[in-house]
C-alpha atoms as a PDB file:
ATOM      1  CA  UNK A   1      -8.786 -46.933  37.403  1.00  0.00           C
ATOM      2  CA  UNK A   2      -4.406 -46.676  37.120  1.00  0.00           C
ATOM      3  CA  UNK A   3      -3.521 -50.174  38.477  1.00  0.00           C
ATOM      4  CA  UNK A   4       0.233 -49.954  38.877  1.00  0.00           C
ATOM      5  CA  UNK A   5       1.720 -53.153  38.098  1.00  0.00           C
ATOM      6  CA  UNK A   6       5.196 -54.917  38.904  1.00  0.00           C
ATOM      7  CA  UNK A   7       8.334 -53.845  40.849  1.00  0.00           C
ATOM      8  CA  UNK A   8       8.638 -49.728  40.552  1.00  0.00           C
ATOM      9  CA  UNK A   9      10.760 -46.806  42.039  1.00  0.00           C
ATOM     10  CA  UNK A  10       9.094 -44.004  41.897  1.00  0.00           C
ATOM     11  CA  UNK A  11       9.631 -40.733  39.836  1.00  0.00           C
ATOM     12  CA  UNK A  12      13.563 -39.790  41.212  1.00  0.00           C
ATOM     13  CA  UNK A  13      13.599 -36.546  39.269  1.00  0.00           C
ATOM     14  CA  UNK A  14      12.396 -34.271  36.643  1.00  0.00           C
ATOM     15  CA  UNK A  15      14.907 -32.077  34.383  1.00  0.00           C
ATOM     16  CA  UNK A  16      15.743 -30.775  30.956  1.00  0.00           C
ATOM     17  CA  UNK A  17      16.997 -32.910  28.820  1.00  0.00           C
ATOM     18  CA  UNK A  18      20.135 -32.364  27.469  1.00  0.00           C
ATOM     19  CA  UNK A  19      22.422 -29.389  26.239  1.00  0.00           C
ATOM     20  CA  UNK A  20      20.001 -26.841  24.459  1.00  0.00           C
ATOM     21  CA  UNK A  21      16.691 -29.128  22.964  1.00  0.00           C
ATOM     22  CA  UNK A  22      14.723 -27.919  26.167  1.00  0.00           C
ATOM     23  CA  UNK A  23      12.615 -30.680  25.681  1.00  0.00           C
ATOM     24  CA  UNK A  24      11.290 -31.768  29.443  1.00  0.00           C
ATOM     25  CA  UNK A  25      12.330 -35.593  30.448  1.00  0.00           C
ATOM     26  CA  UNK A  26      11.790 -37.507  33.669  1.00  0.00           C
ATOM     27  CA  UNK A  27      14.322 -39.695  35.171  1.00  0.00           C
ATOM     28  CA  UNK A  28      12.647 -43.126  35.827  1.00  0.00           C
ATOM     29  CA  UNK A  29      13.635 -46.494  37.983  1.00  0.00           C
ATOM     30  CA  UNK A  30      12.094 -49.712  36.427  1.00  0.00           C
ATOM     31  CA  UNK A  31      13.418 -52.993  36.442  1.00  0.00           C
ATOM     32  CA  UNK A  32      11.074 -54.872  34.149  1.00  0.00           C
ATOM     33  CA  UNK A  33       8.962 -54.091  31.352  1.00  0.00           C
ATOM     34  CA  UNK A  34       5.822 -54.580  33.710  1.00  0.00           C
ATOM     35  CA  UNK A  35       7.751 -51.942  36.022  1.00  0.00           C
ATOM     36  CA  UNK A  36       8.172 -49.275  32.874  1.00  0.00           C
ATOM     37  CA  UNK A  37       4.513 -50.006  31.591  1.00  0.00           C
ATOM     38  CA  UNK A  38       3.274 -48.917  35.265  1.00  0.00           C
ATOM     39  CA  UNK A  39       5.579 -45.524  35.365  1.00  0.00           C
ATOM     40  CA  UNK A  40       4.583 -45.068  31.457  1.00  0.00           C
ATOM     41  CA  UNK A  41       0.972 -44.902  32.602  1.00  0.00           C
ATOM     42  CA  UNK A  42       1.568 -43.233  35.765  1.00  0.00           C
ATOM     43  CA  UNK A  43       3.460 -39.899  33.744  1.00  0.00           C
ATOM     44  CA  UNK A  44       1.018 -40.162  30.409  1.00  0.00           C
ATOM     45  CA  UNK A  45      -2.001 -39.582  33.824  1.00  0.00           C
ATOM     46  CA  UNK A  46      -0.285 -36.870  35.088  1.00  0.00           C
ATOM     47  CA  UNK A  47       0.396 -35.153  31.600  1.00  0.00           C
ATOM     48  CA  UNK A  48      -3.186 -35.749  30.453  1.00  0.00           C
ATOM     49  CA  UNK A  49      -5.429 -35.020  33.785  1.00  0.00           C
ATOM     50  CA  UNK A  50      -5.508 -31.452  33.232  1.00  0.00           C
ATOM     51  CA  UNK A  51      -7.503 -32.113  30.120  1.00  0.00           C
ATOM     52  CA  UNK A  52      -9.727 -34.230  31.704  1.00  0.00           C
ATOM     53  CA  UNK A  53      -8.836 -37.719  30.807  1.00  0.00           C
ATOM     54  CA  UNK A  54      -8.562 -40.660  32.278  1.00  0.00           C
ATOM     55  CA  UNK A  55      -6.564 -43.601  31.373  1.00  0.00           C
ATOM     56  CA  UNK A  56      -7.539 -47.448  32.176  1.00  0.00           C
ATOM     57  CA  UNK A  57      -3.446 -48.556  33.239  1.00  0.00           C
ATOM     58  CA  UNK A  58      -5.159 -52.136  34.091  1.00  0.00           C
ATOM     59  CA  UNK A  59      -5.825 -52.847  30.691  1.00  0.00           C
ATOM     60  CA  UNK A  60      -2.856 -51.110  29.150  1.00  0.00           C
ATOM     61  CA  UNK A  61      -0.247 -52.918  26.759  1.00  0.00           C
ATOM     62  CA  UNK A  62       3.580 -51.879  25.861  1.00  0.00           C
ATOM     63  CA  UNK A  63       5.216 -52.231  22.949  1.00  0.00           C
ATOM     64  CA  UNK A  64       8.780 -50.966  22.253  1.00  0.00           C
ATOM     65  CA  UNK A  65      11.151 -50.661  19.302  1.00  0.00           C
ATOM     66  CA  UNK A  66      14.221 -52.387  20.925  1.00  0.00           C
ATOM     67  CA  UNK A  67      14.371 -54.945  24.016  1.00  0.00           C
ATOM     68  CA  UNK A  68      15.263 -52.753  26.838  1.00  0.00           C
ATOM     69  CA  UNK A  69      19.338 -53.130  27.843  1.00  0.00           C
ATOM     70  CA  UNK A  70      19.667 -56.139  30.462  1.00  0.00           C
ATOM     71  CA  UNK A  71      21.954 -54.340  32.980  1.00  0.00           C
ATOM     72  CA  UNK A  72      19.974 -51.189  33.351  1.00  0.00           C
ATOM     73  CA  UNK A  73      17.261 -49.927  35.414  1.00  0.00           C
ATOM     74  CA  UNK A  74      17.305 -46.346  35.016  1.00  0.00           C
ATOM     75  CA  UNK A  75      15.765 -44.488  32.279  1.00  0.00           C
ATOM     76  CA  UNK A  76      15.420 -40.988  30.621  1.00  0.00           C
ATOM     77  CA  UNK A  77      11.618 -40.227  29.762  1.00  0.00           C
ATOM     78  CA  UNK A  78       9.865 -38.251  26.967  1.00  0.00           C
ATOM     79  CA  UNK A  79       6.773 -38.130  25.834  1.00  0.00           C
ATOM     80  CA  UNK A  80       6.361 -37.668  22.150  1.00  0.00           C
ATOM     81  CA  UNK A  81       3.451 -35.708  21.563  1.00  0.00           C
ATOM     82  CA  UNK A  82       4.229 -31.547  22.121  1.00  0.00           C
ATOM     83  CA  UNK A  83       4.241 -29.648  24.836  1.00  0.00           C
ATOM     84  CA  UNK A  84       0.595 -27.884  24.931  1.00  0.00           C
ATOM     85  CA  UNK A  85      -1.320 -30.826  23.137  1.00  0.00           C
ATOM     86  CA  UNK A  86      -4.795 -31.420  24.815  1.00  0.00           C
ATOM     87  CA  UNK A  87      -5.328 -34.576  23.601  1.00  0.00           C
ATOM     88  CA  UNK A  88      -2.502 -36.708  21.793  1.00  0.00           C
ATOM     89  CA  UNK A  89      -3.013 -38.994  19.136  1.00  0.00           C
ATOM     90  CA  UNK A  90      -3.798 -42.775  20.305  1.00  0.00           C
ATOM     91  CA  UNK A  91      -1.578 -45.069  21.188  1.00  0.00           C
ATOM     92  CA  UNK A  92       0.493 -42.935  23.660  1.00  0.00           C
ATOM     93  CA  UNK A  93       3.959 -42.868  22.448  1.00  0.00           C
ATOM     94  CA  UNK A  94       7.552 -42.003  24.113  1.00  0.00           C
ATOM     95  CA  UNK A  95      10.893 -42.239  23.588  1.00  0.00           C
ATOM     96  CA  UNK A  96      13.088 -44.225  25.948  1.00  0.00           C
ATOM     97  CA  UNK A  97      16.591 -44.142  26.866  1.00  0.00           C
ATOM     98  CA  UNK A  98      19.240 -45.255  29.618  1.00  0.00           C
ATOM     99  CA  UNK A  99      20.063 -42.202  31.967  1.00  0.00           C
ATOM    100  CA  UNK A 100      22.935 -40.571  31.122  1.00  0.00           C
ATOM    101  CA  UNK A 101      24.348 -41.738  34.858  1.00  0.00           C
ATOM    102  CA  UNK A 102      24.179 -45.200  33.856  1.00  0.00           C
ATOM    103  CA  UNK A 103      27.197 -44.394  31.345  1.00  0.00           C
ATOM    104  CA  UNK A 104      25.412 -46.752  28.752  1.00  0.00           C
ATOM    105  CA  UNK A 105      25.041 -45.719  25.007  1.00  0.00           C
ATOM    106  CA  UNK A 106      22.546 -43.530  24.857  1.00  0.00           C
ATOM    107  CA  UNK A 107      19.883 -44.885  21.704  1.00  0.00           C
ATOM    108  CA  UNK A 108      16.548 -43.799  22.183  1.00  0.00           C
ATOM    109  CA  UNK A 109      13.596 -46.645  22.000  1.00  0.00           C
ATOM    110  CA  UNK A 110      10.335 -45.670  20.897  1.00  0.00           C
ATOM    111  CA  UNK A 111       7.495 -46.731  23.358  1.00  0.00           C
ATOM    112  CA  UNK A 112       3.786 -47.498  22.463  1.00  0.00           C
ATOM    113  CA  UNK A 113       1.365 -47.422  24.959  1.00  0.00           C
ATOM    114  CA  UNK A 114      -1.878 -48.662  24.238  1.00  0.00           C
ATOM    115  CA  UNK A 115      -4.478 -47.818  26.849  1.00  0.00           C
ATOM    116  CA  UNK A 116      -8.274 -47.413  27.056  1.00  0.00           C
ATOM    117  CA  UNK A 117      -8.581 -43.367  27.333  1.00  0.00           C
ATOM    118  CA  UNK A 118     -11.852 -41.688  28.482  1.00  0.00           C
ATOM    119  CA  UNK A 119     -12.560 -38.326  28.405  1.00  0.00           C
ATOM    120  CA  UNK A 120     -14.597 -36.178  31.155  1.00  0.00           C
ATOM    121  CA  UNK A 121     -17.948 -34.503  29.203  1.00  0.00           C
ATOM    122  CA  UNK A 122     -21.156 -32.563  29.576  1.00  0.00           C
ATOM    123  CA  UNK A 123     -23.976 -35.027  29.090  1.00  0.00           C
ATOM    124  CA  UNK A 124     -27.566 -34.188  29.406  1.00  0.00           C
ATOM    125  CA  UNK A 125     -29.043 -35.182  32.604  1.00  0.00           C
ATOM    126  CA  UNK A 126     -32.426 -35.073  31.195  1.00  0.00           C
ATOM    127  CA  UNK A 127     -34.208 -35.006  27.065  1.00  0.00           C
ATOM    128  CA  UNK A 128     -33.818 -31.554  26.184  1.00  0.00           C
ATOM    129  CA  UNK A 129     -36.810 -31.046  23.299  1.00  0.00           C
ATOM    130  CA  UNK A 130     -35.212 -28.680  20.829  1.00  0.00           C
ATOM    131  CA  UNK A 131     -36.168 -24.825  21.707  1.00  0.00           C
ATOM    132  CA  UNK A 132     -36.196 -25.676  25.698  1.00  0.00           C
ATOM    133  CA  UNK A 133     -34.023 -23.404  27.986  1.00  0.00           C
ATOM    134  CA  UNK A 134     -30.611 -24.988  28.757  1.00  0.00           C
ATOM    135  CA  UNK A 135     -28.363 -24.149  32.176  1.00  0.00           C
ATOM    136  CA  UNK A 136     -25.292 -25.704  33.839  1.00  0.00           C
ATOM    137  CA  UNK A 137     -27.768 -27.655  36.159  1.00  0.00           C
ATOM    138  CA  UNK A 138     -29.513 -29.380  33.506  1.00  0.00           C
ATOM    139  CA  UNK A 139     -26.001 -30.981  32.248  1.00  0.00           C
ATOM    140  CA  UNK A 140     -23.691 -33.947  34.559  1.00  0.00           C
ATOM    141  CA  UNK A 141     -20.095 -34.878  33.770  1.00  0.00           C
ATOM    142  CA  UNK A 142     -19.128 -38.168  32.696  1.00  0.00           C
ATOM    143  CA  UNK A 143     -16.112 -39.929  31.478  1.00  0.00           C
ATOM    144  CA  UNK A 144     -16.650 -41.652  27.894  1.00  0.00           C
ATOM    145  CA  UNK A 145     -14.332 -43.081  25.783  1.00  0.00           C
ATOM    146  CA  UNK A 146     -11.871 -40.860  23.833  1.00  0.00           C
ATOM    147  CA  UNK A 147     -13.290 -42.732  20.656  1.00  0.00           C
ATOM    148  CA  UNK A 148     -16.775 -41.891  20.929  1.00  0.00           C
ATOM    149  CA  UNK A 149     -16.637 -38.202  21.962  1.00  0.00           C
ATOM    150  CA  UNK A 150     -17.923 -36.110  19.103  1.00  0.00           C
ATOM    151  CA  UNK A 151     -15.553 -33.434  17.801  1.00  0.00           C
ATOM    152  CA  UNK A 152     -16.865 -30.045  19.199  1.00  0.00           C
ATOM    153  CA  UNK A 153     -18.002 -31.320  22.789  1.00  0.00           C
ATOM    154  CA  UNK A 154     -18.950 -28.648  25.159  1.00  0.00           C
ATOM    155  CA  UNK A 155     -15.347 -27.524  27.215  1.00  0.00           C
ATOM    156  CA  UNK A 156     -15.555 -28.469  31.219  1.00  0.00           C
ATOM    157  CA  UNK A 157     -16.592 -26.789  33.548  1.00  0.00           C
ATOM    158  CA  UNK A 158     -19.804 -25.491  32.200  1.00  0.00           C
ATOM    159  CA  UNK A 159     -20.319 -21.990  31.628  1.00  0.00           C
ATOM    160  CA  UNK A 160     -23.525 -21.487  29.542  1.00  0.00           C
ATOM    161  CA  UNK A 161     -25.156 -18.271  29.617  1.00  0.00           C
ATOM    162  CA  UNK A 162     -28.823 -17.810  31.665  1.00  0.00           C
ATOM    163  CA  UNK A 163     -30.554 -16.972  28.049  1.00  0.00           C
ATOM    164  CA  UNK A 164     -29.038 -20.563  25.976  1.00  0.00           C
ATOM    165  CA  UNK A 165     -31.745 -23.030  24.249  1.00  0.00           C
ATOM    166  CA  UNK A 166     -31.079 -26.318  22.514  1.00  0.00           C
ATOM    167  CA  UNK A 167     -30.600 -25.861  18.937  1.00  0.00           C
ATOM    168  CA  UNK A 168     -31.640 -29.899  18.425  1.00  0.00           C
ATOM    169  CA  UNK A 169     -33.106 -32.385  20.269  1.00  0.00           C
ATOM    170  CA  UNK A 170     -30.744 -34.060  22.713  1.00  0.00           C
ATOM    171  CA  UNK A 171     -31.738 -37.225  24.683  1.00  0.00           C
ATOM    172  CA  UNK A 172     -30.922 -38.006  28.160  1.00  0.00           C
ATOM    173  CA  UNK A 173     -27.283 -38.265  28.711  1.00  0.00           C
ATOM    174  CA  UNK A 174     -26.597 -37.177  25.231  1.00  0.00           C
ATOM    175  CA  UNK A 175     -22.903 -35.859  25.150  1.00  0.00           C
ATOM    176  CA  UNK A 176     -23.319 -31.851  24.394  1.00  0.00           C
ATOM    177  CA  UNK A 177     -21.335 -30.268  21.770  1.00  0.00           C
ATOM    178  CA  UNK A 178     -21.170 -26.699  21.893  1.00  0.00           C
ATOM    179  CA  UNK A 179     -23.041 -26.042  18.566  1.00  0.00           C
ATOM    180  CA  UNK A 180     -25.872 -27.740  20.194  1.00  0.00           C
ATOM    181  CA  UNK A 181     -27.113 -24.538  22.871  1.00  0.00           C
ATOM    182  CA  UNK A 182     -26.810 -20.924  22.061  1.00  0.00           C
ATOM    183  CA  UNK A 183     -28.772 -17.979  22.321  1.00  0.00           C
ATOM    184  CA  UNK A 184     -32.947 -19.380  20.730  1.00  0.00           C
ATOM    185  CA  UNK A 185     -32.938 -18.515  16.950  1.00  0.00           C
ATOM    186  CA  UNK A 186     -35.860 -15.519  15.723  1.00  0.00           C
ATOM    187  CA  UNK A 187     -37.177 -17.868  13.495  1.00  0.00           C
ATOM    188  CA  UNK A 188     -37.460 -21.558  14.092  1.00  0.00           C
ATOM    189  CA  UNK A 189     -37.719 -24.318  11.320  1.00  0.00           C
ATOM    190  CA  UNK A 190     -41.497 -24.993  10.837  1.00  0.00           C
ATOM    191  CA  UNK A 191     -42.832 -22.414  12.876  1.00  0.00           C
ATOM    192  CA  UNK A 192     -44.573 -19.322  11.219  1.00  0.00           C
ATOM    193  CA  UNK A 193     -42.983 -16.425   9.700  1.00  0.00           C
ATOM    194  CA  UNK A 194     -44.563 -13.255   8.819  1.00  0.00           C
ATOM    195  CA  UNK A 195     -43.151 -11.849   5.238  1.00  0.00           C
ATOM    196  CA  UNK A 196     -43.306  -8.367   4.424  1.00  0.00           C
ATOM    197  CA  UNK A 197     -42.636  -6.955   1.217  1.00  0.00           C
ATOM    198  CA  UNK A 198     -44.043  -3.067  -0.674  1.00  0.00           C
ATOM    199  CA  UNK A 199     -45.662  -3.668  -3.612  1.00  0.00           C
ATOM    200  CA  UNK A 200     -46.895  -0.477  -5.142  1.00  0.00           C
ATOM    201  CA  UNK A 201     -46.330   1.690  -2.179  1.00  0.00           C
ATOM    202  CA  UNK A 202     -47.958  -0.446  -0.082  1.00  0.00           C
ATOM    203  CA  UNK A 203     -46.828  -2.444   2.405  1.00  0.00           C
ATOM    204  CA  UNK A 204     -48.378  -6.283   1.970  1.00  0.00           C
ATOM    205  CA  UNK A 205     -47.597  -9.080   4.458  1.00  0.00           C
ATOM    206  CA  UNK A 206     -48.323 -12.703   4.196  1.00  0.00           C
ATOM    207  CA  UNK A 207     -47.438 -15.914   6.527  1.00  0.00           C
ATOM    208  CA  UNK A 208     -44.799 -18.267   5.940  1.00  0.00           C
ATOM    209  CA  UNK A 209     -43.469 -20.957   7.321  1.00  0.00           C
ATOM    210  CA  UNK A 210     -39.325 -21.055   8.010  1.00  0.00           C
ATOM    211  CA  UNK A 211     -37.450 -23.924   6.496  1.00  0.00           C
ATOM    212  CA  UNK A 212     -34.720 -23.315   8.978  1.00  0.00           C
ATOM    213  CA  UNK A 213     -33.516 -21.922  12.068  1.00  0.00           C
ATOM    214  CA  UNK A 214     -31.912 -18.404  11.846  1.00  0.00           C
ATOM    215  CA  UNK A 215     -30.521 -15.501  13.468  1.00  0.00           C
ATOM    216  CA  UNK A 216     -31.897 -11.452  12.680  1.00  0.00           C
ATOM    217  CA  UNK A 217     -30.041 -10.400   9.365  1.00  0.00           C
ATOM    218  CA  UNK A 218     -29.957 -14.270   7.988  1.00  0.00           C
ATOM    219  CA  UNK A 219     -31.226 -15.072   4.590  1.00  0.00           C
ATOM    220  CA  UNK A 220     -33.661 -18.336   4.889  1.00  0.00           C
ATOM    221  CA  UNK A 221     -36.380 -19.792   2.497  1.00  0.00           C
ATOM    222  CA  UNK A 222     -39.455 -20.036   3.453  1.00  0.00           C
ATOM    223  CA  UNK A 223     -42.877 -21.747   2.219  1.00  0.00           C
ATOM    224  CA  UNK A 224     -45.952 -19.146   1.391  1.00  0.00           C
ATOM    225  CA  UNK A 225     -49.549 -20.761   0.501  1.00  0.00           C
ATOM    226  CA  UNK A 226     -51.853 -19.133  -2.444  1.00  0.00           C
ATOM    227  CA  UNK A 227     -50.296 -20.325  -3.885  1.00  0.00           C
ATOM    228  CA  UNK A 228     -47.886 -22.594  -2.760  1.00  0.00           C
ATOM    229  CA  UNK A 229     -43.838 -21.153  -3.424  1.00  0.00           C
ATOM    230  CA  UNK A 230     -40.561 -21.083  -2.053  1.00  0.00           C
ATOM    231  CA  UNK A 231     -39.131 -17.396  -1.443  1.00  0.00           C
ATOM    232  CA  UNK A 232     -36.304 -16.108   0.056  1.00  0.00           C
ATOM    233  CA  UNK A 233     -36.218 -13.443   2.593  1.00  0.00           C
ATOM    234  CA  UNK A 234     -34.330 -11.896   5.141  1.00  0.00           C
ATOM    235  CA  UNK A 235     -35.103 -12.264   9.040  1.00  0.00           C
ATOM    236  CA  UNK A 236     -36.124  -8.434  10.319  1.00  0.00           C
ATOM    237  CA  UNK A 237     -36.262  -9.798  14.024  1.00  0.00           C
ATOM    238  CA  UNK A 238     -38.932 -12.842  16.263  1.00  0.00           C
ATOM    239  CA  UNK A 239     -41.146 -14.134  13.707  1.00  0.00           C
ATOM    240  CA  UNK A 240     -41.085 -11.709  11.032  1.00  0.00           C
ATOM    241  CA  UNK A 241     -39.309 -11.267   7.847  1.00  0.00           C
ATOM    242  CA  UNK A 242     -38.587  -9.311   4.544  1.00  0.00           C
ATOM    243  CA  UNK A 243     -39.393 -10.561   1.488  1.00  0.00           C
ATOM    244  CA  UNK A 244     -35.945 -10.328  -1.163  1.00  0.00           C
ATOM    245  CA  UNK A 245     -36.946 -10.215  -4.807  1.00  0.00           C
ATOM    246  CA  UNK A 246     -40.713  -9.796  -5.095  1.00  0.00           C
ATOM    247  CA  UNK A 247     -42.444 -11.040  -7.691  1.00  0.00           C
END
């Protein structure tokens, strides 16, 4: 999808910068702003791949603080997002200056790239009813836009476990977040619940019905009948529960 546009040496070298800031910049050989735009894209790729995105250089626009010197066509790269950052914030931004071998002042120019970024996910390759088993084969990877990835989306590659369920229902090619499969709840919502509780001694159980999903040890409400009521109780293990507070 990179569509490198106008007249462009490629990368000459890659180096600290200067004495003692450690921060990494690329030497660069453009001599147009189309030329600059297509090396801007072609580093902001190569910094971002490893996270899995993918930038659209065809439909990419640059902006910069300053016009560009006329006489020079050598540059000093940095991006300005840190070192370790997944995925920066949009637009892309760097800050340009001549190469300290062109013996020009040395101001730095702010770049701003704005590019369409897309981001490779887990989708669902099939409707996953809520409660069904989930593995790696049931899942496909696709590239969406940065934008509409929700927060939370399962990490690539896939490495559920053999025992995970979906915790909702998730529609074919539905991107997958990672609270969305896990190990199946012991109590789902709606399904029955059996409450246990001693009155007198005596050990009385009743059915329920769970108004949420939940783990062994979690404290839920559920719905008893004869009469109708809302208690709370504690989940003992599959299906059953203890009744807190008896009255």
């Amino acid at each position: 999808m990179i569509r490198l546009a106008g007249v462009l040496m490629l990368l000459l070298s890659s180096r600290a910068a200067s004495a003692g800031d450690g921060i990494p910049s690329t030497t660069v050989q453009a001599d147009s702003p189309q030329a600059l735009q297509a090396r801007l894209v072609w580093l902001a790729q190569e910094r971002l791949q490893p996270a899995g995105l993918l930038l659209d250089g065809s439909r990419a626009r640059l902006s910069l603080s300053e016009r560009l010197p006329a006489d020079i066509d050598l540059f000093e790269v940095r991006t300005a997002w840190p070192d370790g950052v997944r995925i920066p914030p949009l637009p892309l931004t760097f800050m340009i200056r001549a190469d300290s071998a062109t013996k020009h002042p040395a101001a730095w120019i702010r770049a701003t790239l704005a590019t369409p970024v897309q981001q490779q996910v887990l989708v669902t390759g099939r409707s996953l009813p809520k409660g069904s088993s989930v593995g790696c084969a049931d899942l496909v990877l696709e590239y969406r836009d940065l934008r509409d990835v929700p927060a939370g989306s399962l990490s690539v590659p896939c490495e559920l476990a053999p025992d995970e369920v979906a915790l909702r229902y998730m529609g074919k090619q539905d991107v997958v977040r990672a609270q969305d499969v896990g190990a199946a709840p012991a109590v789902a919502a709606g399904m029955p619940v059996a409450v246990t509780t001693l009155a007198g001694g005596i050990s009385v159980t009743a059915t329920g019905v769970a108004l949420t999903d939940a783990m062994v040890g979690d404290r839920i409400e559920v719905r008893l009948t004869g009469p109708t009521r809302t208690r709370h109780v504690r989940v003992t293990g599959v299906g059953t529960a203890e009744l807190e507070g008896f009255e």
